[in-house]
N, C-alpha and C. Protein backbone atom coordinates (compact mmCIF):
# COMPACT_ATOMS: atom_id res chain seq x y z
N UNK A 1 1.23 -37.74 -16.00
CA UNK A 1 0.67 -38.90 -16.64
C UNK A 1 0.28 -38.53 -18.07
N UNK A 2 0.45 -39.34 -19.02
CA UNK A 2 -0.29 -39.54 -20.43
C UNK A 2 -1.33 -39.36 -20.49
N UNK A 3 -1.66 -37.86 -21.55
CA UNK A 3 -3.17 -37.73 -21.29
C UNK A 3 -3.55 -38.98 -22.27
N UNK A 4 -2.74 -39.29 -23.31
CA UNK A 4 -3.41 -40.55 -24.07
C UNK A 4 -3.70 -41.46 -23.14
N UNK A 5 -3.21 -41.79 -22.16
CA UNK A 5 -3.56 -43.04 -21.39
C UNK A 5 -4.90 -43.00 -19.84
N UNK A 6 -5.02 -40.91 -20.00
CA UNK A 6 -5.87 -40.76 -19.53
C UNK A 6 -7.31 -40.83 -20.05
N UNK A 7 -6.86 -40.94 -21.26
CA UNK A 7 -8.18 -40.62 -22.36
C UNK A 7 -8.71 -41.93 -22.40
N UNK A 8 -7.96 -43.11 -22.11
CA UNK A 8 -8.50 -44.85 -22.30
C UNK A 8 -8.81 -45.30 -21.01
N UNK A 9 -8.77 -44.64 -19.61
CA UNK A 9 -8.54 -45.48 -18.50
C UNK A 9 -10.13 -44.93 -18.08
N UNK A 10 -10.58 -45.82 -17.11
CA UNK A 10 -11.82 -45.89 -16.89
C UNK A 10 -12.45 -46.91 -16.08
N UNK A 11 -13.03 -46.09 -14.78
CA UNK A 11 -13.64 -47.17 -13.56
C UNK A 11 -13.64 -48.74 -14.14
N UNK A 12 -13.30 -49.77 -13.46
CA UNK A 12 -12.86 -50.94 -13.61
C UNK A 12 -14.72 -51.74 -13.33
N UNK A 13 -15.10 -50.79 -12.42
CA UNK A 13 -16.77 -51.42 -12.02
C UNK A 13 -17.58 -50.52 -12.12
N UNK A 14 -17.35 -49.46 -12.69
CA UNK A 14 -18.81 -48.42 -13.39
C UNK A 14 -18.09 -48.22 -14.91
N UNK A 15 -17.18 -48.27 -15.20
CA UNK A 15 -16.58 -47.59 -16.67
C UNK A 15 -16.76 -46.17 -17.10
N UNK A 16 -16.70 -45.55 -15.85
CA UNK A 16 -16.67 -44.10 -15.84
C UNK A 16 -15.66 -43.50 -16.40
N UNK A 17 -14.85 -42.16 -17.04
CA UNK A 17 -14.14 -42.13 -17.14
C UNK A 17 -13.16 -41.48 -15.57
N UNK A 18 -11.75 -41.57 -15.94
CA UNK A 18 -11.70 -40.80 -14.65
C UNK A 18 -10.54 -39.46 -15.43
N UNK A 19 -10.45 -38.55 -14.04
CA UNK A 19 -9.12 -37.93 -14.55
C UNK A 19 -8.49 -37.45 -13.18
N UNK A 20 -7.43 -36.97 -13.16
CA UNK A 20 -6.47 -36.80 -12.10
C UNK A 20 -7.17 -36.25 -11.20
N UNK A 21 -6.83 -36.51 -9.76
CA UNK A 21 -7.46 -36.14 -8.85
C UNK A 21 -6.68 -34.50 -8.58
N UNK A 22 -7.83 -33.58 -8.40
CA UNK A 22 -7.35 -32.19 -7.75
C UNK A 22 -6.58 -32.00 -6.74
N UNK A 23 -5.51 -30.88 -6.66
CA UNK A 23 -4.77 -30.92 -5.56
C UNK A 23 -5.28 -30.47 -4.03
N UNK A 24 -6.74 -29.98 -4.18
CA UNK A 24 -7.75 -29.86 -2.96
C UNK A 24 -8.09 -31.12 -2.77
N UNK A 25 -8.65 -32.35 -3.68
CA UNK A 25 -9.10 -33.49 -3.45
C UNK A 25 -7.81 -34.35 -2.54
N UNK A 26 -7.11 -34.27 -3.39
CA UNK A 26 -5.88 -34.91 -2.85
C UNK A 26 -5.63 -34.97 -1.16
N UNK A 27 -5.44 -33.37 -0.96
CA UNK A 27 -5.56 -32.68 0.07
C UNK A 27 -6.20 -33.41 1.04
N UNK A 28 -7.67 -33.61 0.69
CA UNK A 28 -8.69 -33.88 1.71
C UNK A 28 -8.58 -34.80 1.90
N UNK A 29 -8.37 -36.02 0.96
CA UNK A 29 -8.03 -37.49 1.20
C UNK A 29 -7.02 -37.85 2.61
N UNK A 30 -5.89 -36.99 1.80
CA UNK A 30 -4.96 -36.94 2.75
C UNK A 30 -4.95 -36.30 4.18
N UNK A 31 -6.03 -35.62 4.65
CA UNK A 31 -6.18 -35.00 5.86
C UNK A 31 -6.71 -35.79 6.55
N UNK A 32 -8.07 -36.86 5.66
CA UNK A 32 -8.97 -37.80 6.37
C UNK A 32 -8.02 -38.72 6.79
N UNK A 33 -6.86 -39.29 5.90
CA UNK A 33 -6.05 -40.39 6.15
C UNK A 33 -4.97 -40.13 7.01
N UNK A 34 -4.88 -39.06 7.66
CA UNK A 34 -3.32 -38.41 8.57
C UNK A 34 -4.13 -38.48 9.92
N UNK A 35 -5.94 -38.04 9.86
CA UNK A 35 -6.42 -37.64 11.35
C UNK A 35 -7.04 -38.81 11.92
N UNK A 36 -6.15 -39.85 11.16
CA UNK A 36 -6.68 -41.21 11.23
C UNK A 36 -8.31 -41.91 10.92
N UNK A 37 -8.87 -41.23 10.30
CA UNK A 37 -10.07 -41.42 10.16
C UNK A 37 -10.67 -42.61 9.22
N UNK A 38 -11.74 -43.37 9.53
CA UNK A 38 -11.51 -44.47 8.90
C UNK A 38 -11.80 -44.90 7.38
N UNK A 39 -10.97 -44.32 6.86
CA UNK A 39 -10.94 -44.28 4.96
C UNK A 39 -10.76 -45.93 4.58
N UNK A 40 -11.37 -46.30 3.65
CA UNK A 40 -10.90 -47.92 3.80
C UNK A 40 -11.55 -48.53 2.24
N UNK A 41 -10.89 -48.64 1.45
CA UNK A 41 -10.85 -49.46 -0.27
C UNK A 41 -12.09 -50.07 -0.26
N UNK A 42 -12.80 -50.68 -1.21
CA UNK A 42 -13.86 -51.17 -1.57
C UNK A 42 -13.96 -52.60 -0.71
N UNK A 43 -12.70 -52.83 -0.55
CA UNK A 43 -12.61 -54.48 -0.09
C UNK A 43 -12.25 -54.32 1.46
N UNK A 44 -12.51 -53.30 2.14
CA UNK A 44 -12.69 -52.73 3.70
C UNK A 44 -11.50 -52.44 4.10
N UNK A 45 -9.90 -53.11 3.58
CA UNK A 45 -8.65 -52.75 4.11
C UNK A 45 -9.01 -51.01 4.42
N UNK A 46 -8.19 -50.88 5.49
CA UNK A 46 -7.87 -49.52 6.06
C UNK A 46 -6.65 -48.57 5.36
N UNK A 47 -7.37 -47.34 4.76
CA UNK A 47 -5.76 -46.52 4.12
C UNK A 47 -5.16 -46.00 4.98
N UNK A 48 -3.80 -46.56 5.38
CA UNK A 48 -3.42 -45.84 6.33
C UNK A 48 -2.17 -45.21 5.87
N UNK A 49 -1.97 -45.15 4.86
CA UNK A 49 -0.73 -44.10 3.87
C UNK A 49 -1.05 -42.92 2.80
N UNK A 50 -1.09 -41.87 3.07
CA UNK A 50 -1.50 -41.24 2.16
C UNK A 50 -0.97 -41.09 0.73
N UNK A 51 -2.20 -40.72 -0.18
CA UNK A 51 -1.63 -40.64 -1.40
C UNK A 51 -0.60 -39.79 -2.11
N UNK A 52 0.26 -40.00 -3.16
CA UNK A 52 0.90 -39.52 -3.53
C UNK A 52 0.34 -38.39 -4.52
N UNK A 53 -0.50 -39.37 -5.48
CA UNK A 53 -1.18 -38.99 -6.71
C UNK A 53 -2.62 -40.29 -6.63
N UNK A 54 -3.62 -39.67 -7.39
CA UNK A 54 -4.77 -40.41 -7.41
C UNK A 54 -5.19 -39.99 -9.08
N UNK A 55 -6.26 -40.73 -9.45
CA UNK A 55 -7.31 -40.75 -10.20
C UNK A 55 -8.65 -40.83 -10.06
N UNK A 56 -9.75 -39.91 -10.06
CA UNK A 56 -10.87 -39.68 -9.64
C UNK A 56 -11.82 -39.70 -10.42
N UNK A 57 -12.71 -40.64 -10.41
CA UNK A 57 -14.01 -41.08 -11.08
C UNK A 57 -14.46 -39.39 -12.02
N UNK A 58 -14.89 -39.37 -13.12
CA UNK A 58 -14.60 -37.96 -13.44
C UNK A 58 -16.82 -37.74 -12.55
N UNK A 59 -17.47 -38.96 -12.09
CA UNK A 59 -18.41 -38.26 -11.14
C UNK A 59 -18.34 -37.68 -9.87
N UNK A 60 -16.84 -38.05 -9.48
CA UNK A 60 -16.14 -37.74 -8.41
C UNK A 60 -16.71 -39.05 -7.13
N UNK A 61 -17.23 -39.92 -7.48
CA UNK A 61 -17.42 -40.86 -6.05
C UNK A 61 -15.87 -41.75 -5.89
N UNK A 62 -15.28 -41.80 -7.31
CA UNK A 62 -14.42 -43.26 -6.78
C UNK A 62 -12.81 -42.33 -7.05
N UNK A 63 -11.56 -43.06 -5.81
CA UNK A 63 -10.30 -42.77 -6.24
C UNK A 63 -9.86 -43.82 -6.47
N UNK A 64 -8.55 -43.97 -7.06
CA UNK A 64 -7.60 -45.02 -7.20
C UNK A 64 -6.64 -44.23 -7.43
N UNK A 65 -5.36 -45.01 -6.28
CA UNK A 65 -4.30 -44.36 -6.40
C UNK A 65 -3.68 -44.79 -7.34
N UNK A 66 -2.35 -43.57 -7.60
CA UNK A 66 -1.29 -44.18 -8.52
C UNK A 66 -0.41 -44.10 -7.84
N UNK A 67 1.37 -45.35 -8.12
CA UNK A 67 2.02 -45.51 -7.65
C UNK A 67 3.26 -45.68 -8.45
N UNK A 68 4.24 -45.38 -8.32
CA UNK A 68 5.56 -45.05 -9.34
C UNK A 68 4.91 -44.49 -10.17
N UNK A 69 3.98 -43.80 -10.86
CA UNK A 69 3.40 -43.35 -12.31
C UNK A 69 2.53 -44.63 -12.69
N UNK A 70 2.24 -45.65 -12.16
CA UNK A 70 1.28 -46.36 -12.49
C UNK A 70 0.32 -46.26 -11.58
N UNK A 71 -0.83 -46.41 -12.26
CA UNK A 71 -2.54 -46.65 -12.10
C UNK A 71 -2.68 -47.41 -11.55
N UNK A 72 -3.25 -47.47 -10.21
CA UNK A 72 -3.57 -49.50 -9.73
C UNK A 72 -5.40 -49.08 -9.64
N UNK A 73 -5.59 -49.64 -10.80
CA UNK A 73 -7.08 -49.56 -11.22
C UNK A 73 -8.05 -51.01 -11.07
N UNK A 74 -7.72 -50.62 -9.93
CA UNK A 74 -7.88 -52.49 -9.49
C UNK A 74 -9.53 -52.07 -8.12
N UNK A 75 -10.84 -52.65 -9.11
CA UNK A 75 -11.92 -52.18 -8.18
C UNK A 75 -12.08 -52.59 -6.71
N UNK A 76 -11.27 -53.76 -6.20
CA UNK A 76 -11.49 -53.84 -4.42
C UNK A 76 -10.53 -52.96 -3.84
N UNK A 77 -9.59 -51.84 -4.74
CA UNK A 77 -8.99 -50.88 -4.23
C UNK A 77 -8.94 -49.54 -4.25
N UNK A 78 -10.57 -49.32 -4.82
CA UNK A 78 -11.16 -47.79 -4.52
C UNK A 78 -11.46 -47.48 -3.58
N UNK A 79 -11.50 -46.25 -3.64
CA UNK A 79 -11.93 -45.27 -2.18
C UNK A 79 -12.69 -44.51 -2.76
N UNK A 80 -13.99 -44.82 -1.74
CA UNK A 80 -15.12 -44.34 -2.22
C UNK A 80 -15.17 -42.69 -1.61
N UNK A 81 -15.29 -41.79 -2.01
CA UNK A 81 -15.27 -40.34 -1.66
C UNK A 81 -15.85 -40.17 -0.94
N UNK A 82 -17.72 -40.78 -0.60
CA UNK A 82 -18.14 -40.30 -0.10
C UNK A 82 -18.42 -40.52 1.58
N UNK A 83 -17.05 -41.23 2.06
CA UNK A 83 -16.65 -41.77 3.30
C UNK A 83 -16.10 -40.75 4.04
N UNK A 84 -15.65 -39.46 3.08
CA UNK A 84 -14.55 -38.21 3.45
C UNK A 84 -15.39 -37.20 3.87
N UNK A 85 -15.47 -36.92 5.11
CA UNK A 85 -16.42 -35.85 5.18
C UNK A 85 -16.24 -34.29 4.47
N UNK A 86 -14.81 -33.99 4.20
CA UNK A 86 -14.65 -32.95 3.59
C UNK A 86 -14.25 -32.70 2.48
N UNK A 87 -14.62 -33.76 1.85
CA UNK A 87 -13.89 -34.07 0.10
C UNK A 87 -14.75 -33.12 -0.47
N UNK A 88 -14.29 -32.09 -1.32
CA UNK A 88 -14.42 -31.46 -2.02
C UNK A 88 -15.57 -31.84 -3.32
N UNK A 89 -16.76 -30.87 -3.20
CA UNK A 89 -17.70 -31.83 -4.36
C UNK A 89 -17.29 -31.65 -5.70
N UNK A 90 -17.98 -32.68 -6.46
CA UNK A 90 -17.70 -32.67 -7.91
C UNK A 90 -18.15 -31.10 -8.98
């Protein structure tokens, strides 16, 4: 991703900045979301696909995935971190 476009993008409902999610974060997301556990967007839908690539609140509470190389920075479709019991702290 564009770090220029990392340098402008920013929580949609805190205006945090964010930056790429770690490949441990990633990880954990993806372990919570494989052992079926109930991970689920701001707007309660259930993740039941794991991520490819994410973007992570740079306080570390919020993700948003990305998809083809785009951002879906869309706030009823965060995942709040602290739902993951083993997400990696900030």
């Amino acid at each position: 991703m564009d770090n220029r476009l990392l340098d402008i993008l920013c929580c949609p409902a805190t205006r945090v900045p964010v930056r790429l999610l770690a490949a441990a974060e990633l990880e954990a997301l993806n372990a919570a979301i494989g052992a079926g556990e109930d991970v689920t967007t701001a707007d309660g839908t259930r993740v039941g696909t794991p991520l490819v690539a994410g973007l992570i609140t740079r306080d570390g509470r919020t993700v948003y995935r990305i998809e083809d190389d785009i951002p879906v920075m869309l706030a009823d479709e965060a995942i709040a971190t602290g739902q993951i019991r083993d997400f990696p702290s900030p």
